[in-house]
Protein backbone atom coordinates (compact mmCIF):
# COMPACT_ATOMS: atom_id res chain seq x y z
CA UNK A 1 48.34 94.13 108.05
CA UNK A 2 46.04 93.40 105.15
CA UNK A 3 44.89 90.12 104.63
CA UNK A 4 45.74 88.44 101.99
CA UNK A 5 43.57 87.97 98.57
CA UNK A 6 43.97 85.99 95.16
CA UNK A 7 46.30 88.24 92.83
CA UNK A 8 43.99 90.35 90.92
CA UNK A 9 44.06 89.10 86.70
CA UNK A 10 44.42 92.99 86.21
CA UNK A 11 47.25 94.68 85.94
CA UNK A 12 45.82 98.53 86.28
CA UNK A 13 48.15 100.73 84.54
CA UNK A 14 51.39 99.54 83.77
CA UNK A 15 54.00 101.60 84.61
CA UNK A 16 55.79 104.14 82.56
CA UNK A 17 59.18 105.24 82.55
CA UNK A 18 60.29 107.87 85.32
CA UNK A 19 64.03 109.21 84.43
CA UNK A 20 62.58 112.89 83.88
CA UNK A 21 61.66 112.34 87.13
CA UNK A 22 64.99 111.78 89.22
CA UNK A 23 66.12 114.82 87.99
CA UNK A 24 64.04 116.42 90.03
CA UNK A 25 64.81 114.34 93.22
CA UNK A 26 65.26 116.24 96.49
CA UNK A 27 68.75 117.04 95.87
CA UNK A 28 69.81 118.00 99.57
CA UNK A 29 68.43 114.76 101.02
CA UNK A 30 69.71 112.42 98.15
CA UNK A 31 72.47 113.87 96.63
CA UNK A 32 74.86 110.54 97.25
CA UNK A 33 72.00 108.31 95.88
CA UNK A 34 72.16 109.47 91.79
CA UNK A 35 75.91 107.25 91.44
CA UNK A 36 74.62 104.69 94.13
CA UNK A 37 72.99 101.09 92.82
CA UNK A 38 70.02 101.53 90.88
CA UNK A 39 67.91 104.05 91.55
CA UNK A 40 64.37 103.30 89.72
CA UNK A 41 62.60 106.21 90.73
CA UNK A 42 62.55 109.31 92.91
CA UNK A 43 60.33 112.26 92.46
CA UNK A 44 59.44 116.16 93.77
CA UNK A 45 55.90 115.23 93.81
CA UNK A 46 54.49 112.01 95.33
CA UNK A 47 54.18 108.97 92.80
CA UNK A 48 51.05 108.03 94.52
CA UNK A 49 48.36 110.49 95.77
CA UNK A 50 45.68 110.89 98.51
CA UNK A 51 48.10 109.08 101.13
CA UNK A 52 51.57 108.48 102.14
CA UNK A 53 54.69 109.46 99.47
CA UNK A 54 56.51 106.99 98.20
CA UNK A 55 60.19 109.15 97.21
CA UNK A 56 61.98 106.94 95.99
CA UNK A 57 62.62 103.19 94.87
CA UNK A 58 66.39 101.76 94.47
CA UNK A 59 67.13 98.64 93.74
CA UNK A 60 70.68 96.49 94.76
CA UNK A 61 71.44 93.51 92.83
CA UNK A 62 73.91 90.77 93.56
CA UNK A 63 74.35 87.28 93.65
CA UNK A 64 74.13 87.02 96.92
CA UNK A 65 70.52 88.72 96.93
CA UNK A 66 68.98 91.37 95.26
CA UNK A 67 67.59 94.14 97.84
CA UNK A 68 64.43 96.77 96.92
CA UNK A 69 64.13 99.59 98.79
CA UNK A 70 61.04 101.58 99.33
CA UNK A 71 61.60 105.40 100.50
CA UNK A 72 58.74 106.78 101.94
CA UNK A 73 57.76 110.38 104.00
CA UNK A 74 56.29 108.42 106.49
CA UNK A 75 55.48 104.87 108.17
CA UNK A 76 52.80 102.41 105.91
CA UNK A 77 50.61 99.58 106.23
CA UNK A 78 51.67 96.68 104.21
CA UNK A 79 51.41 92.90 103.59
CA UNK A 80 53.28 90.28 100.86
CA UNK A 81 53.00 87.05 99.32
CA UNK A 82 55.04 84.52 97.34
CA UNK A 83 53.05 83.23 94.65
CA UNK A 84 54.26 79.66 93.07
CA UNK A 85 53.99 78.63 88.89
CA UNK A 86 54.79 81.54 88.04
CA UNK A 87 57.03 82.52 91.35
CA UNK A 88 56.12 86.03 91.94
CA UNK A 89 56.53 88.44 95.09
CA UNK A 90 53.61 90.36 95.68
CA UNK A 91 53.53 93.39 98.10
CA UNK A 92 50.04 95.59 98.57
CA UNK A 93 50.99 98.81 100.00
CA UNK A 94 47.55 100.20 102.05
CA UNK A 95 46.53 103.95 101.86
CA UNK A 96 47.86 104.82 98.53
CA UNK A 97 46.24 105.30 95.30
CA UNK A 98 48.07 105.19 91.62
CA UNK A 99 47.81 108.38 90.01
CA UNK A 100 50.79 107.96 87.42
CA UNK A 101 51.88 105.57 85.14
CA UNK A 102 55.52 104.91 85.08
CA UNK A 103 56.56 101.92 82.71
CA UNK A 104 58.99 99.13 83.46
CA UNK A 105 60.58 99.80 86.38
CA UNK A 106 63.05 97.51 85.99
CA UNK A 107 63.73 97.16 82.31
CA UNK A 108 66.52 99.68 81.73
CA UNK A 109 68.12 99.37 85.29
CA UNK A 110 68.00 95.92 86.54
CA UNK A 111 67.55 93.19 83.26
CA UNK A 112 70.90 91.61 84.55
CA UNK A 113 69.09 91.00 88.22
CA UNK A 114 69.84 87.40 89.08
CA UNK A 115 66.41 87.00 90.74
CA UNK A 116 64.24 90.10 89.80
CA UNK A 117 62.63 89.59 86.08
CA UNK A 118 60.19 92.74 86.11
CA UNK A 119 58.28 94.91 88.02
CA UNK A 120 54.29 95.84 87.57
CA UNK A 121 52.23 98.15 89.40
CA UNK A 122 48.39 98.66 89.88
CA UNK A 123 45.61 99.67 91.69
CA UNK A 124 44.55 96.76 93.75
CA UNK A 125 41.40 97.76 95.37
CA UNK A 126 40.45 101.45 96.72
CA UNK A 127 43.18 103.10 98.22
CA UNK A 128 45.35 99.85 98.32
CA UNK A 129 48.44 99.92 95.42
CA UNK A 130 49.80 96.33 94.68
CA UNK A 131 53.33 95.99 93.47
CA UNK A 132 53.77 91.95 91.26
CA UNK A 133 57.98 91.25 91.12
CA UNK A 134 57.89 88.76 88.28
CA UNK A 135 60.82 86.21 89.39
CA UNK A 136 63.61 84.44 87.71
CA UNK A 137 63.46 81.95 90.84
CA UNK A 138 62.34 80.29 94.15
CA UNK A 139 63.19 83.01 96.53
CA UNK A 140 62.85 83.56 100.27
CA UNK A 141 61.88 86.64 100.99
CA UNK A 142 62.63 89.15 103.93
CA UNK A 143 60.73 92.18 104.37
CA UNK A 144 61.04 94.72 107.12
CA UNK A 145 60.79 98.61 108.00
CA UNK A 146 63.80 100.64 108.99
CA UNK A 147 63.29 104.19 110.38
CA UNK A 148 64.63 107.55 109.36
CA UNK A 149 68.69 107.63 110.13
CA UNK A 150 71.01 109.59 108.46
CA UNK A 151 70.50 111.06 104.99
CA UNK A 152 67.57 108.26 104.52
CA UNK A 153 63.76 108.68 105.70
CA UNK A 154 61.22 105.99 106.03
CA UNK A 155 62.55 102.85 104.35
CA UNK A 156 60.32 99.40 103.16
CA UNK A 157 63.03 97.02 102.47
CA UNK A 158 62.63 93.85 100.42
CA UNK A 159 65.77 91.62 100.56
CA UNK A 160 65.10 88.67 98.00
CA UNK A 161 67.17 85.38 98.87
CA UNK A 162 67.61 82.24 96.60
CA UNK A 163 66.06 79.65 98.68
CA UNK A 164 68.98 76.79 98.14
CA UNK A 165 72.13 80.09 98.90
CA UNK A 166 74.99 79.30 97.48
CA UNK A 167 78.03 77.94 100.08
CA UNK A 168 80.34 80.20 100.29
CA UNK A 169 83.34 77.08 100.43
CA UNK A 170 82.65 75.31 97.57
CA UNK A 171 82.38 78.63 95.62
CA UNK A 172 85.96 79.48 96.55
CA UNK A 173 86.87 75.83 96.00
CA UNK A 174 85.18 75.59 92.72
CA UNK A 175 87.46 78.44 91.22
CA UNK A 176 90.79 76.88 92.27
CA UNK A 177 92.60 73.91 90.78
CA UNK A 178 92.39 70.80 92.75
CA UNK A 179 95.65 69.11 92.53
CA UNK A 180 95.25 65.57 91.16
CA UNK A 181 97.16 64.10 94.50
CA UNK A 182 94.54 65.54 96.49
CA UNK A 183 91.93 63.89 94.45
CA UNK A 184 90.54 60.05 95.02
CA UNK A 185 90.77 57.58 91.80
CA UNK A 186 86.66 57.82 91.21
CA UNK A 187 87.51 61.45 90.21
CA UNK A 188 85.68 63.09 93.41
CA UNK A 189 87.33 64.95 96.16
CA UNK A 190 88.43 62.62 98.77
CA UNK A 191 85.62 63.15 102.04
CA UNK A 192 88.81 62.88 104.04
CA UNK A 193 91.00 65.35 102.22
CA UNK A 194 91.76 68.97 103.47
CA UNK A 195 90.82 71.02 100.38
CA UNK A 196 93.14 74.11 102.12
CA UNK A 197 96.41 71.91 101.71
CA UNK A 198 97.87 71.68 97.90
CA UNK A 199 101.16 70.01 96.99
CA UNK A 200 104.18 71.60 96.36
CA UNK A 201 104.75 70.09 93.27
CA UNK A 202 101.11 71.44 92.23
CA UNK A 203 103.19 74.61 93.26
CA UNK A 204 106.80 73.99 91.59
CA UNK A 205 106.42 75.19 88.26
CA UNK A 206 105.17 78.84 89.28
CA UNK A 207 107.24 79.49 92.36
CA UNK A 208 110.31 76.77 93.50
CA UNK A 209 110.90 78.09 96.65
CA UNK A 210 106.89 78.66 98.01
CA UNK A 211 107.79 81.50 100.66
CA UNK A 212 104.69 80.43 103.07
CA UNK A 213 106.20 76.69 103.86
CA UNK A 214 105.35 75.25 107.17
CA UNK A 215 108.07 75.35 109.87
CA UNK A 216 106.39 72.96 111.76
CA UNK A 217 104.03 70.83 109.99
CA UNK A 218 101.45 67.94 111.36
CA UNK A 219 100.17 64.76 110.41
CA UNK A 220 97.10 66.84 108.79
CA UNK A 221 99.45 69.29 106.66
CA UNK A 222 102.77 66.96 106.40
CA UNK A 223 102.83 64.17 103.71
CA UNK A 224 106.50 63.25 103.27
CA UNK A 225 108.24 61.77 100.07
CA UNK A 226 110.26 58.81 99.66
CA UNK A 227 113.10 60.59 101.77
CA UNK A 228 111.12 61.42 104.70
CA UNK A 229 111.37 65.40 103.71
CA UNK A 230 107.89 67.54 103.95
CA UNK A 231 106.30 67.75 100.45
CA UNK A 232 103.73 69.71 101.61
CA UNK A 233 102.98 73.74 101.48
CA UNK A 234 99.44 74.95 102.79
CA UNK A 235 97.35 77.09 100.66
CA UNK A 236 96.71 80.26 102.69
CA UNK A 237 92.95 82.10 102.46
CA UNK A 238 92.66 85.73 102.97
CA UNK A 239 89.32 87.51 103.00
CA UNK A 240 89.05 90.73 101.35
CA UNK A 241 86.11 93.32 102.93
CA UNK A 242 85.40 96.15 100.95
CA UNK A 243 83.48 98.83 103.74
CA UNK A 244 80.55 99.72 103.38
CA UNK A 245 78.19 99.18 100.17
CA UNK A 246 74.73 99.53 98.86
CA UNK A 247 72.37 101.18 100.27
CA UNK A 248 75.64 102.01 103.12
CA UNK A 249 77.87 104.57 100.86
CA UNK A 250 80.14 105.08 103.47
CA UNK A 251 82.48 108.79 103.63
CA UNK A 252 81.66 110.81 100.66
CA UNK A 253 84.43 113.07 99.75
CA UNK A 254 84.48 116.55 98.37
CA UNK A 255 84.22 115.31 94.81
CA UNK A 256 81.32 112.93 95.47
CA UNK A 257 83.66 110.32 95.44
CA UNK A 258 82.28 107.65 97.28
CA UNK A 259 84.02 105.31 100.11
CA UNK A 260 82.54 102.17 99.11
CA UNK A 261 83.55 102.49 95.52
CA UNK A 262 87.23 102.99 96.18
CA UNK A 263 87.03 100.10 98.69
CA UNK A 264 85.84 97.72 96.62
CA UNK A 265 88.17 98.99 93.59
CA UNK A 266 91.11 98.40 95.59
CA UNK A 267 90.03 95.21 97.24
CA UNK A 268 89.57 94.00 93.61
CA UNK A 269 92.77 94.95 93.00
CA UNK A 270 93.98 93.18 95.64
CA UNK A 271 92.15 89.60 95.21
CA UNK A 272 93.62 89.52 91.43
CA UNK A 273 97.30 90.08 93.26
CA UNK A 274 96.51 87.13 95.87
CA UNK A 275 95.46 84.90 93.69
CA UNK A 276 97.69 85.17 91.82
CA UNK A 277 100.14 84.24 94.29
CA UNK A 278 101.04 80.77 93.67
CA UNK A 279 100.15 79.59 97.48
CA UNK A 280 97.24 82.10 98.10
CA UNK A 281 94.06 82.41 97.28
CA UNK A 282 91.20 85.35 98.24
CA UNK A 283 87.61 85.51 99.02
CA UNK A 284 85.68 89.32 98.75
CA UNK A 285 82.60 89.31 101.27
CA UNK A 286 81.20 91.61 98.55
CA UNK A 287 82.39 91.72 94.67
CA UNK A 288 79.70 94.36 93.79
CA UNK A 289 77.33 97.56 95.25
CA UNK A 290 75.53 95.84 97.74
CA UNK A 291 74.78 95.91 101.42
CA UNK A 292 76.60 93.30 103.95
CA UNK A 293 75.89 93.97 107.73
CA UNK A 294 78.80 93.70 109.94
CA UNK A 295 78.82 90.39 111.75
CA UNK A 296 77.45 88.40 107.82
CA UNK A 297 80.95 89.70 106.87
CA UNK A 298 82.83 88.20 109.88
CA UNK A 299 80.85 85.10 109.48
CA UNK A 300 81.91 85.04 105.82
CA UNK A 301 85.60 84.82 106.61
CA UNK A 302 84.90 82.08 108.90
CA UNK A 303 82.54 80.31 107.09
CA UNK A 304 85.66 79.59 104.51
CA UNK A 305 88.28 78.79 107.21
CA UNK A 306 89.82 81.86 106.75
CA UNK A 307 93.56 82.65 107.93
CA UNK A 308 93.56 86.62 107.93
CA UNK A 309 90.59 88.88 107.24
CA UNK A 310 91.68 92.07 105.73
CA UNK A 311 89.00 95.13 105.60
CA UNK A 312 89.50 98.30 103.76
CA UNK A 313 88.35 101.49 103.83
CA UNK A 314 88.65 104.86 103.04
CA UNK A 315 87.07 107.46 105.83
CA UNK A 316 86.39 110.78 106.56
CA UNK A 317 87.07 112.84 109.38
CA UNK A 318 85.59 116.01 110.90
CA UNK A 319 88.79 118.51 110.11
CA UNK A 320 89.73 117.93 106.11
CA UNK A 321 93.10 118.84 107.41
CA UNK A 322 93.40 114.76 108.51
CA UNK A 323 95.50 113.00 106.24
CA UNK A 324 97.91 110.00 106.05
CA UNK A 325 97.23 105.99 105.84
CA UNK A 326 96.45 103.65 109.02
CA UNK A 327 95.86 100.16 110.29
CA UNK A 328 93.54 99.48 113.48
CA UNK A 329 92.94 96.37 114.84
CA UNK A 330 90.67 95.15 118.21
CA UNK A 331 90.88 96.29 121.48
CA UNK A 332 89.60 94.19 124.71
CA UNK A 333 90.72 97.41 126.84
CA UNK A 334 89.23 100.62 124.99
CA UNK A 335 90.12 102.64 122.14
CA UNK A 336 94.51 103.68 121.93
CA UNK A 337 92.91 107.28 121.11
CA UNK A 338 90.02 109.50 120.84
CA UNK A 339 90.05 109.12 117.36
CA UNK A 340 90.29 105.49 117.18
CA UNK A 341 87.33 105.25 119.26
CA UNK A 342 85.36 107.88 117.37
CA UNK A 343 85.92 106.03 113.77
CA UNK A 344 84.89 102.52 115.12
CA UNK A 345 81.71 104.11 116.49
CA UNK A 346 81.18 105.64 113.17
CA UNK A 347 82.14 101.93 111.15
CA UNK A 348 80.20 100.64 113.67
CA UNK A 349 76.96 102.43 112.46
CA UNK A 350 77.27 100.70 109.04
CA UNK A 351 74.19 98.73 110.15
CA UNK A 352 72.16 101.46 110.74
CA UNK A 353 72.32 103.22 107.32
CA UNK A 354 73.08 100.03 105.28
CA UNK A 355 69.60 98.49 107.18
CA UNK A 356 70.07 95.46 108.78
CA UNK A 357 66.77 92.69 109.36
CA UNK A 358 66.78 92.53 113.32
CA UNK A 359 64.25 90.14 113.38
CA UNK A 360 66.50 87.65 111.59
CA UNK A 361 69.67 87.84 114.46
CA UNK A 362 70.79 84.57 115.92
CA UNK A 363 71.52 86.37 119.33
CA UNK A 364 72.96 83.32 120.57
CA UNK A 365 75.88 83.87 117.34
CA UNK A 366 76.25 87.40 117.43
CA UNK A 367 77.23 87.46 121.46
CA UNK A 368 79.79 84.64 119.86
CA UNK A 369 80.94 86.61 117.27
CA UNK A 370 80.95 89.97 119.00
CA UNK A 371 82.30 88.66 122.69
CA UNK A 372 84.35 85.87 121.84
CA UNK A 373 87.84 87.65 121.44
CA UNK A 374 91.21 86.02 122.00
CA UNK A 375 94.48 87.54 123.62
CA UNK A 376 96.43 85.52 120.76
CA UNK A 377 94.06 86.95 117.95
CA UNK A 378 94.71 90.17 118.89
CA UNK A 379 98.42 89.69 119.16
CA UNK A 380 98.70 87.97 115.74
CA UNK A 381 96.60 90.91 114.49
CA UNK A 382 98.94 93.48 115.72
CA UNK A 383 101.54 91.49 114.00
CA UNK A 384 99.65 91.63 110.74
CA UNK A 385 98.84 95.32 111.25
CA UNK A 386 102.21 95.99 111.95
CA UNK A 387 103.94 94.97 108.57
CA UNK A 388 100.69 96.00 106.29
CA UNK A 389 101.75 99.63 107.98
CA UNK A 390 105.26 99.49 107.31
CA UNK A 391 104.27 98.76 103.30
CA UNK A 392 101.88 101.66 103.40
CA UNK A 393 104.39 103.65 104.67
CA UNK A 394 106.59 103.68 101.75
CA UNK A 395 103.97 105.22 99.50
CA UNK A 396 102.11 107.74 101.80
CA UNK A 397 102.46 110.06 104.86
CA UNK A 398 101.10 107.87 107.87
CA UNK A 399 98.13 109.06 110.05
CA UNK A 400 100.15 107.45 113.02
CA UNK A 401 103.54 105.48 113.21
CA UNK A 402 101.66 102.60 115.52
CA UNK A 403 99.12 100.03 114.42
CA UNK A 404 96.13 101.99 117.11
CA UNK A 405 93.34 99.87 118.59
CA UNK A 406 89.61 100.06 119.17
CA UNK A 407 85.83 98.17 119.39
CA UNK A 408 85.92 97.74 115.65
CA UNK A 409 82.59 94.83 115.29
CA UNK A 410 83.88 93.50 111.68
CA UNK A 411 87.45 92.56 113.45
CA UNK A 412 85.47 90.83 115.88
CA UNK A 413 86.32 87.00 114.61
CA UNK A 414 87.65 85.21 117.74
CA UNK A 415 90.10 83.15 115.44
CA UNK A 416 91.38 84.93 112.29
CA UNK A 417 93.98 88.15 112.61
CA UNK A 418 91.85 90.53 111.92
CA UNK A 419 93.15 94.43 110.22
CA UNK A 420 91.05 97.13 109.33
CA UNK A 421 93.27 99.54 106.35
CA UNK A 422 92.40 102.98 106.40
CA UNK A 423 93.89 103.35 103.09
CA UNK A 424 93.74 107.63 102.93
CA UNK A 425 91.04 110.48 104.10
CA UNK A 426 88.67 110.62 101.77
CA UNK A 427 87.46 114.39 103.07
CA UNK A 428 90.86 115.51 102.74
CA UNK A 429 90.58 117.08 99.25
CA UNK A 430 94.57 115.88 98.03
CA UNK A 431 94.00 112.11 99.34
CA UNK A 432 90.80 111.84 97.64
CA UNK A 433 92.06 112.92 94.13
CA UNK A 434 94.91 109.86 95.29
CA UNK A 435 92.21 106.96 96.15
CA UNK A 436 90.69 108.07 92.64
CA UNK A 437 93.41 107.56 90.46
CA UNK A 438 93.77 103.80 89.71
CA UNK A 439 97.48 103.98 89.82
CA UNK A 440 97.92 104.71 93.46
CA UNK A 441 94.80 102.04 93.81
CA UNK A 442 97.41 99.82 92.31
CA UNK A 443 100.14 101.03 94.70
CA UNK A 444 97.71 100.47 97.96
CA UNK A 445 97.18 96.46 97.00
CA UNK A 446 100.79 96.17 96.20
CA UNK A 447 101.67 97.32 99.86
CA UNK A 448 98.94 95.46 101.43
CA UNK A 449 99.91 92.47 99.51
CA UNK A 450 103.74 92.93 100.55
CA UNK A 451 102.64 93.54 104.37
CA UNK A 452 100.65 89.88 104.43
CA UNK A 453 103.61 88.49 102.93
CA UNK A 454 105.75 89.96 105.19
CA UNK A 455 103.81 88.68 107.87
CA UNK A 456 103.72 84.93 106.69
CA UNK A 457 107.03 85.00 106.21
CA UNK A 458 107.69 85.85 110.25
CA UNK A 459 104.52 83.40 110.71
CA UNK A 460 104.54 80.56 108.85
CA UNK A 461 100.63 79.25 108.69
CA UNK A 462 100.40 76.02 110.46
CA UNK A 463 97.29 73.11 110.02
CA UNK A 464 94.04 74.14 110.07
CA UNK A 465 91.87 73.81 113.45
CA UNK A 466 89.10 72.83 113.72
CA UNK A 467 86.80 75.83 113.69
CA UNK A 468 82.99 75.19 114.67
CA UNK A 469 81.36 75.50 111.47
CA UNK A 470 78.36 78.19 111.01
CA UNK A 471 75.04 76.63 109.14
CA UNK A 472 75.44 78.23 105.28
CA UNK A 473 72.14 79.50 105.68
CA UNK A 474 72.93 81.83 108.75
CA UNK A 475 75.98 83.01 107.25
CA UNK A 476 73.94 84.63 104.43
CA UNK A 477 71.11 86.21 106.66
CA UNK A 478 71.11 89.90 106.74
């Protein structure tokens, strides 16, 4: 590692704009990467001479956290700093020297990046580049190396985190209505009252007759009117995960269409029909292109006291002859099939190409998350799996008549049903020119929709329990 110095008043060569030069990107290695995020640069000749190649630079911004990524041809030697008044992320890269001058990284691609508010580059000292990311805010910073796996090669990461992360609960609650009997006479929201529970009355006007009402309330979810009848019908949550994303593309189909695209189309899709349910509301563990590992989506869902956790996907299999719409949930005892078990290996590998920060895991939480699975989630989950099926049924061949079962990690909550939708074959050249067309995406979230309401309405949602709560700031490590 390079030890640290005083940022240089210099800026040596600013840089100059590079589209000619992803034109002429390797097309065989990075042919999924020209519709994927932002990709700043990527060149047939190395930006930076007399050392290692830098190939390309992408850039993934979200709310959540905005991710660079550094492609290289081979390992490098590197060391950051966060600078304070102005904030400013600076990374020196050792054995390289500037030879271009490429201009603005960042100004056509990424001048909507919630953290990121330019890019500079220069030669530092002899052989030693420096890279200055002007910032919008206080960040914390992770930065960590991730070797060659599938279509990628070397990779420098840079995930930038706002250092006060938003929760995740009082996001959702912020964008719903709080009925006024829930609220105290000061105005605030009472410490003692259970934001998931609404009134019915809150409920009347939009739907009468709320299908999802308790069949056997409690003293947390039961406050009775002047006749001693329940007034009270529980707001359900449902989290929406969209596979795959960022740096991750998931199945690529014939077309180029990519998985994560139609995933997080149709879980958009979906969220607009749940919420606008008039006892429902849904939470998206990602709402743009951007990398979640496995177990930050799982903690997601539980971090807002999720009842069902719905992910959807759209995958590929080795003969483009597979075709036809399924549901999989967990399995304690191994895989229902060889197939089964051969896509969860492959979903489980989402880690390894999206690039997860191992030296950030709370091993203690993960062997929780991953281990901790419950005969009676399972069950529900079938239950779930089962109707969502039946829906999909009606509007395309099934894969398999049965809900099948296998290690999937992001159904691995140990309290929340838990489905993962195979929603068509992307390789199969037919289903993919379906998943494109936003009017069968439209017929996918209607079925899904009518499968979880089928299910509620054979499984009424009781109270919530009392669910040990995850720290906010683990639940947005990657």
């Amino acid at each position: 590692m390079l030890k640290r110095s005083p940022l240089s008043p210099t800026d040596a060569g600013a840089i100059e704009a590079a589209a000619n030069l992803a034109a002429h990107s390797p097309a065989s290695r990075r042919k999924f990467l020209k519709a994927s995020g932002v990709l700043l640069f990527a060149a047939s000749s190395p930006l930076f001479a007399q050392g290692e190649a830098i190939v390309a630079v992408r850039t993934w911004p979200s709310k959540d956290y905005t991710r660079v990524t550094l492609e290289l041809d081979a390992p490098l030697k590197y060391s950051y700093q966060v600078i304070k008044n102005p904030d400013r992320l600076v990374l020196d890269i050792e054995d390289l020297e500037l030879t271009g001058k490429l201009k603005d990284l960042f100004s056509k691609a990424a001048t909507n990046d919630p953290y990121i508010a330019g890019v500079r580059a220069g030669q530092f000292k002899a052989r030693v580049v420096r890279l200055v990311f002007d910032l919008k805010t206080e960040i914390k910073p992770q930065v960590f190396e991730l070797k060659p796996v599938g279509e990628y090669g070397h990779r420098l990461v840079l995930d930038l985190y706002p250092a006060t992360p938003a929760d995740p609960l009082l996001t959702l609650l912020d964008k719903q209505e709080v009925p006024t009997d829930l609220a105290p006479r000061d105005g605030g929201l009472s410490p003692n009252a259970d934001p998931a529970m609404v009134k019915p009355d809150a409920l009347a006007k939009a739907d009468p007759k709320p299908e999802l009402k308790p069949e056997r309330p409690d003293a947390r979810n039961d406050a009775r009117s002047a006749g001693g009848k329940p007034v009270v019908a529980r707001l359900v949550t449902i989290t929406i995960d969209p596979g795959h994303g960022g740096e991750d593309p998931g199945a690529v189909g014939r077309r180029g269409t990519y998985e994560k695209n139609i995933t997080i189309a149709v879980a958009q899709r979906l969220k607009d029909k749940i919420d606008n349910e008039p006892n429902m509301r849904a939470m998206m563990t990602r709402d743009s292109d951007y990398f979640v590992p496995l177990h930050v989506r799982v903690q997601k869902a539980r971090r807002v006291q999720a009842d069902l956790f719905v992910s959807i996907h759209a995958d590929a299999f080795i003969k483009s002859s597979a075709r036809g719409s399924s549901v999989f949930c967990l399995s304690e005892k191994g895989a229902t099939s060889s197939a089964a078990n051969w896509l969860a290996k492959k979903e489980n590998e989402a880690d390894l190409i999206g690039g997860v920060n191992l030296g950030t895991q709370d091993k203690d939480l993960a062997r929780v998350l991953l281990d901790l699975s419950t005969t009676a989630q399972i069950n529900d989950s079938l239950k779930l799996g089962r109707a969502v099926l039946g829906e999909l049924g009606n509007i395309n061949d099934l894969h398999k008549g049965a809900v099948e079962q296998a290690g999937f990690a992001v159904l691995k909550a140990p309290d929340i049903p838990s489905i993962l939708v195979e929603t068509a074959f992307i390789s199969n050249p037919d289903e993919e020119a379906r998943l494109r067309d936003e009017a069968y995406q439209e017929k996918l979230a209607n079925s899904i929709l009518r499968g979880i309401k089928a299910y509620f309405a054979r499984n009424p949602p009781l109270a919530k329990s009392k669910m040990a709560a995850i720290p906010a700031e683990k639940v947005w490590m990657a």
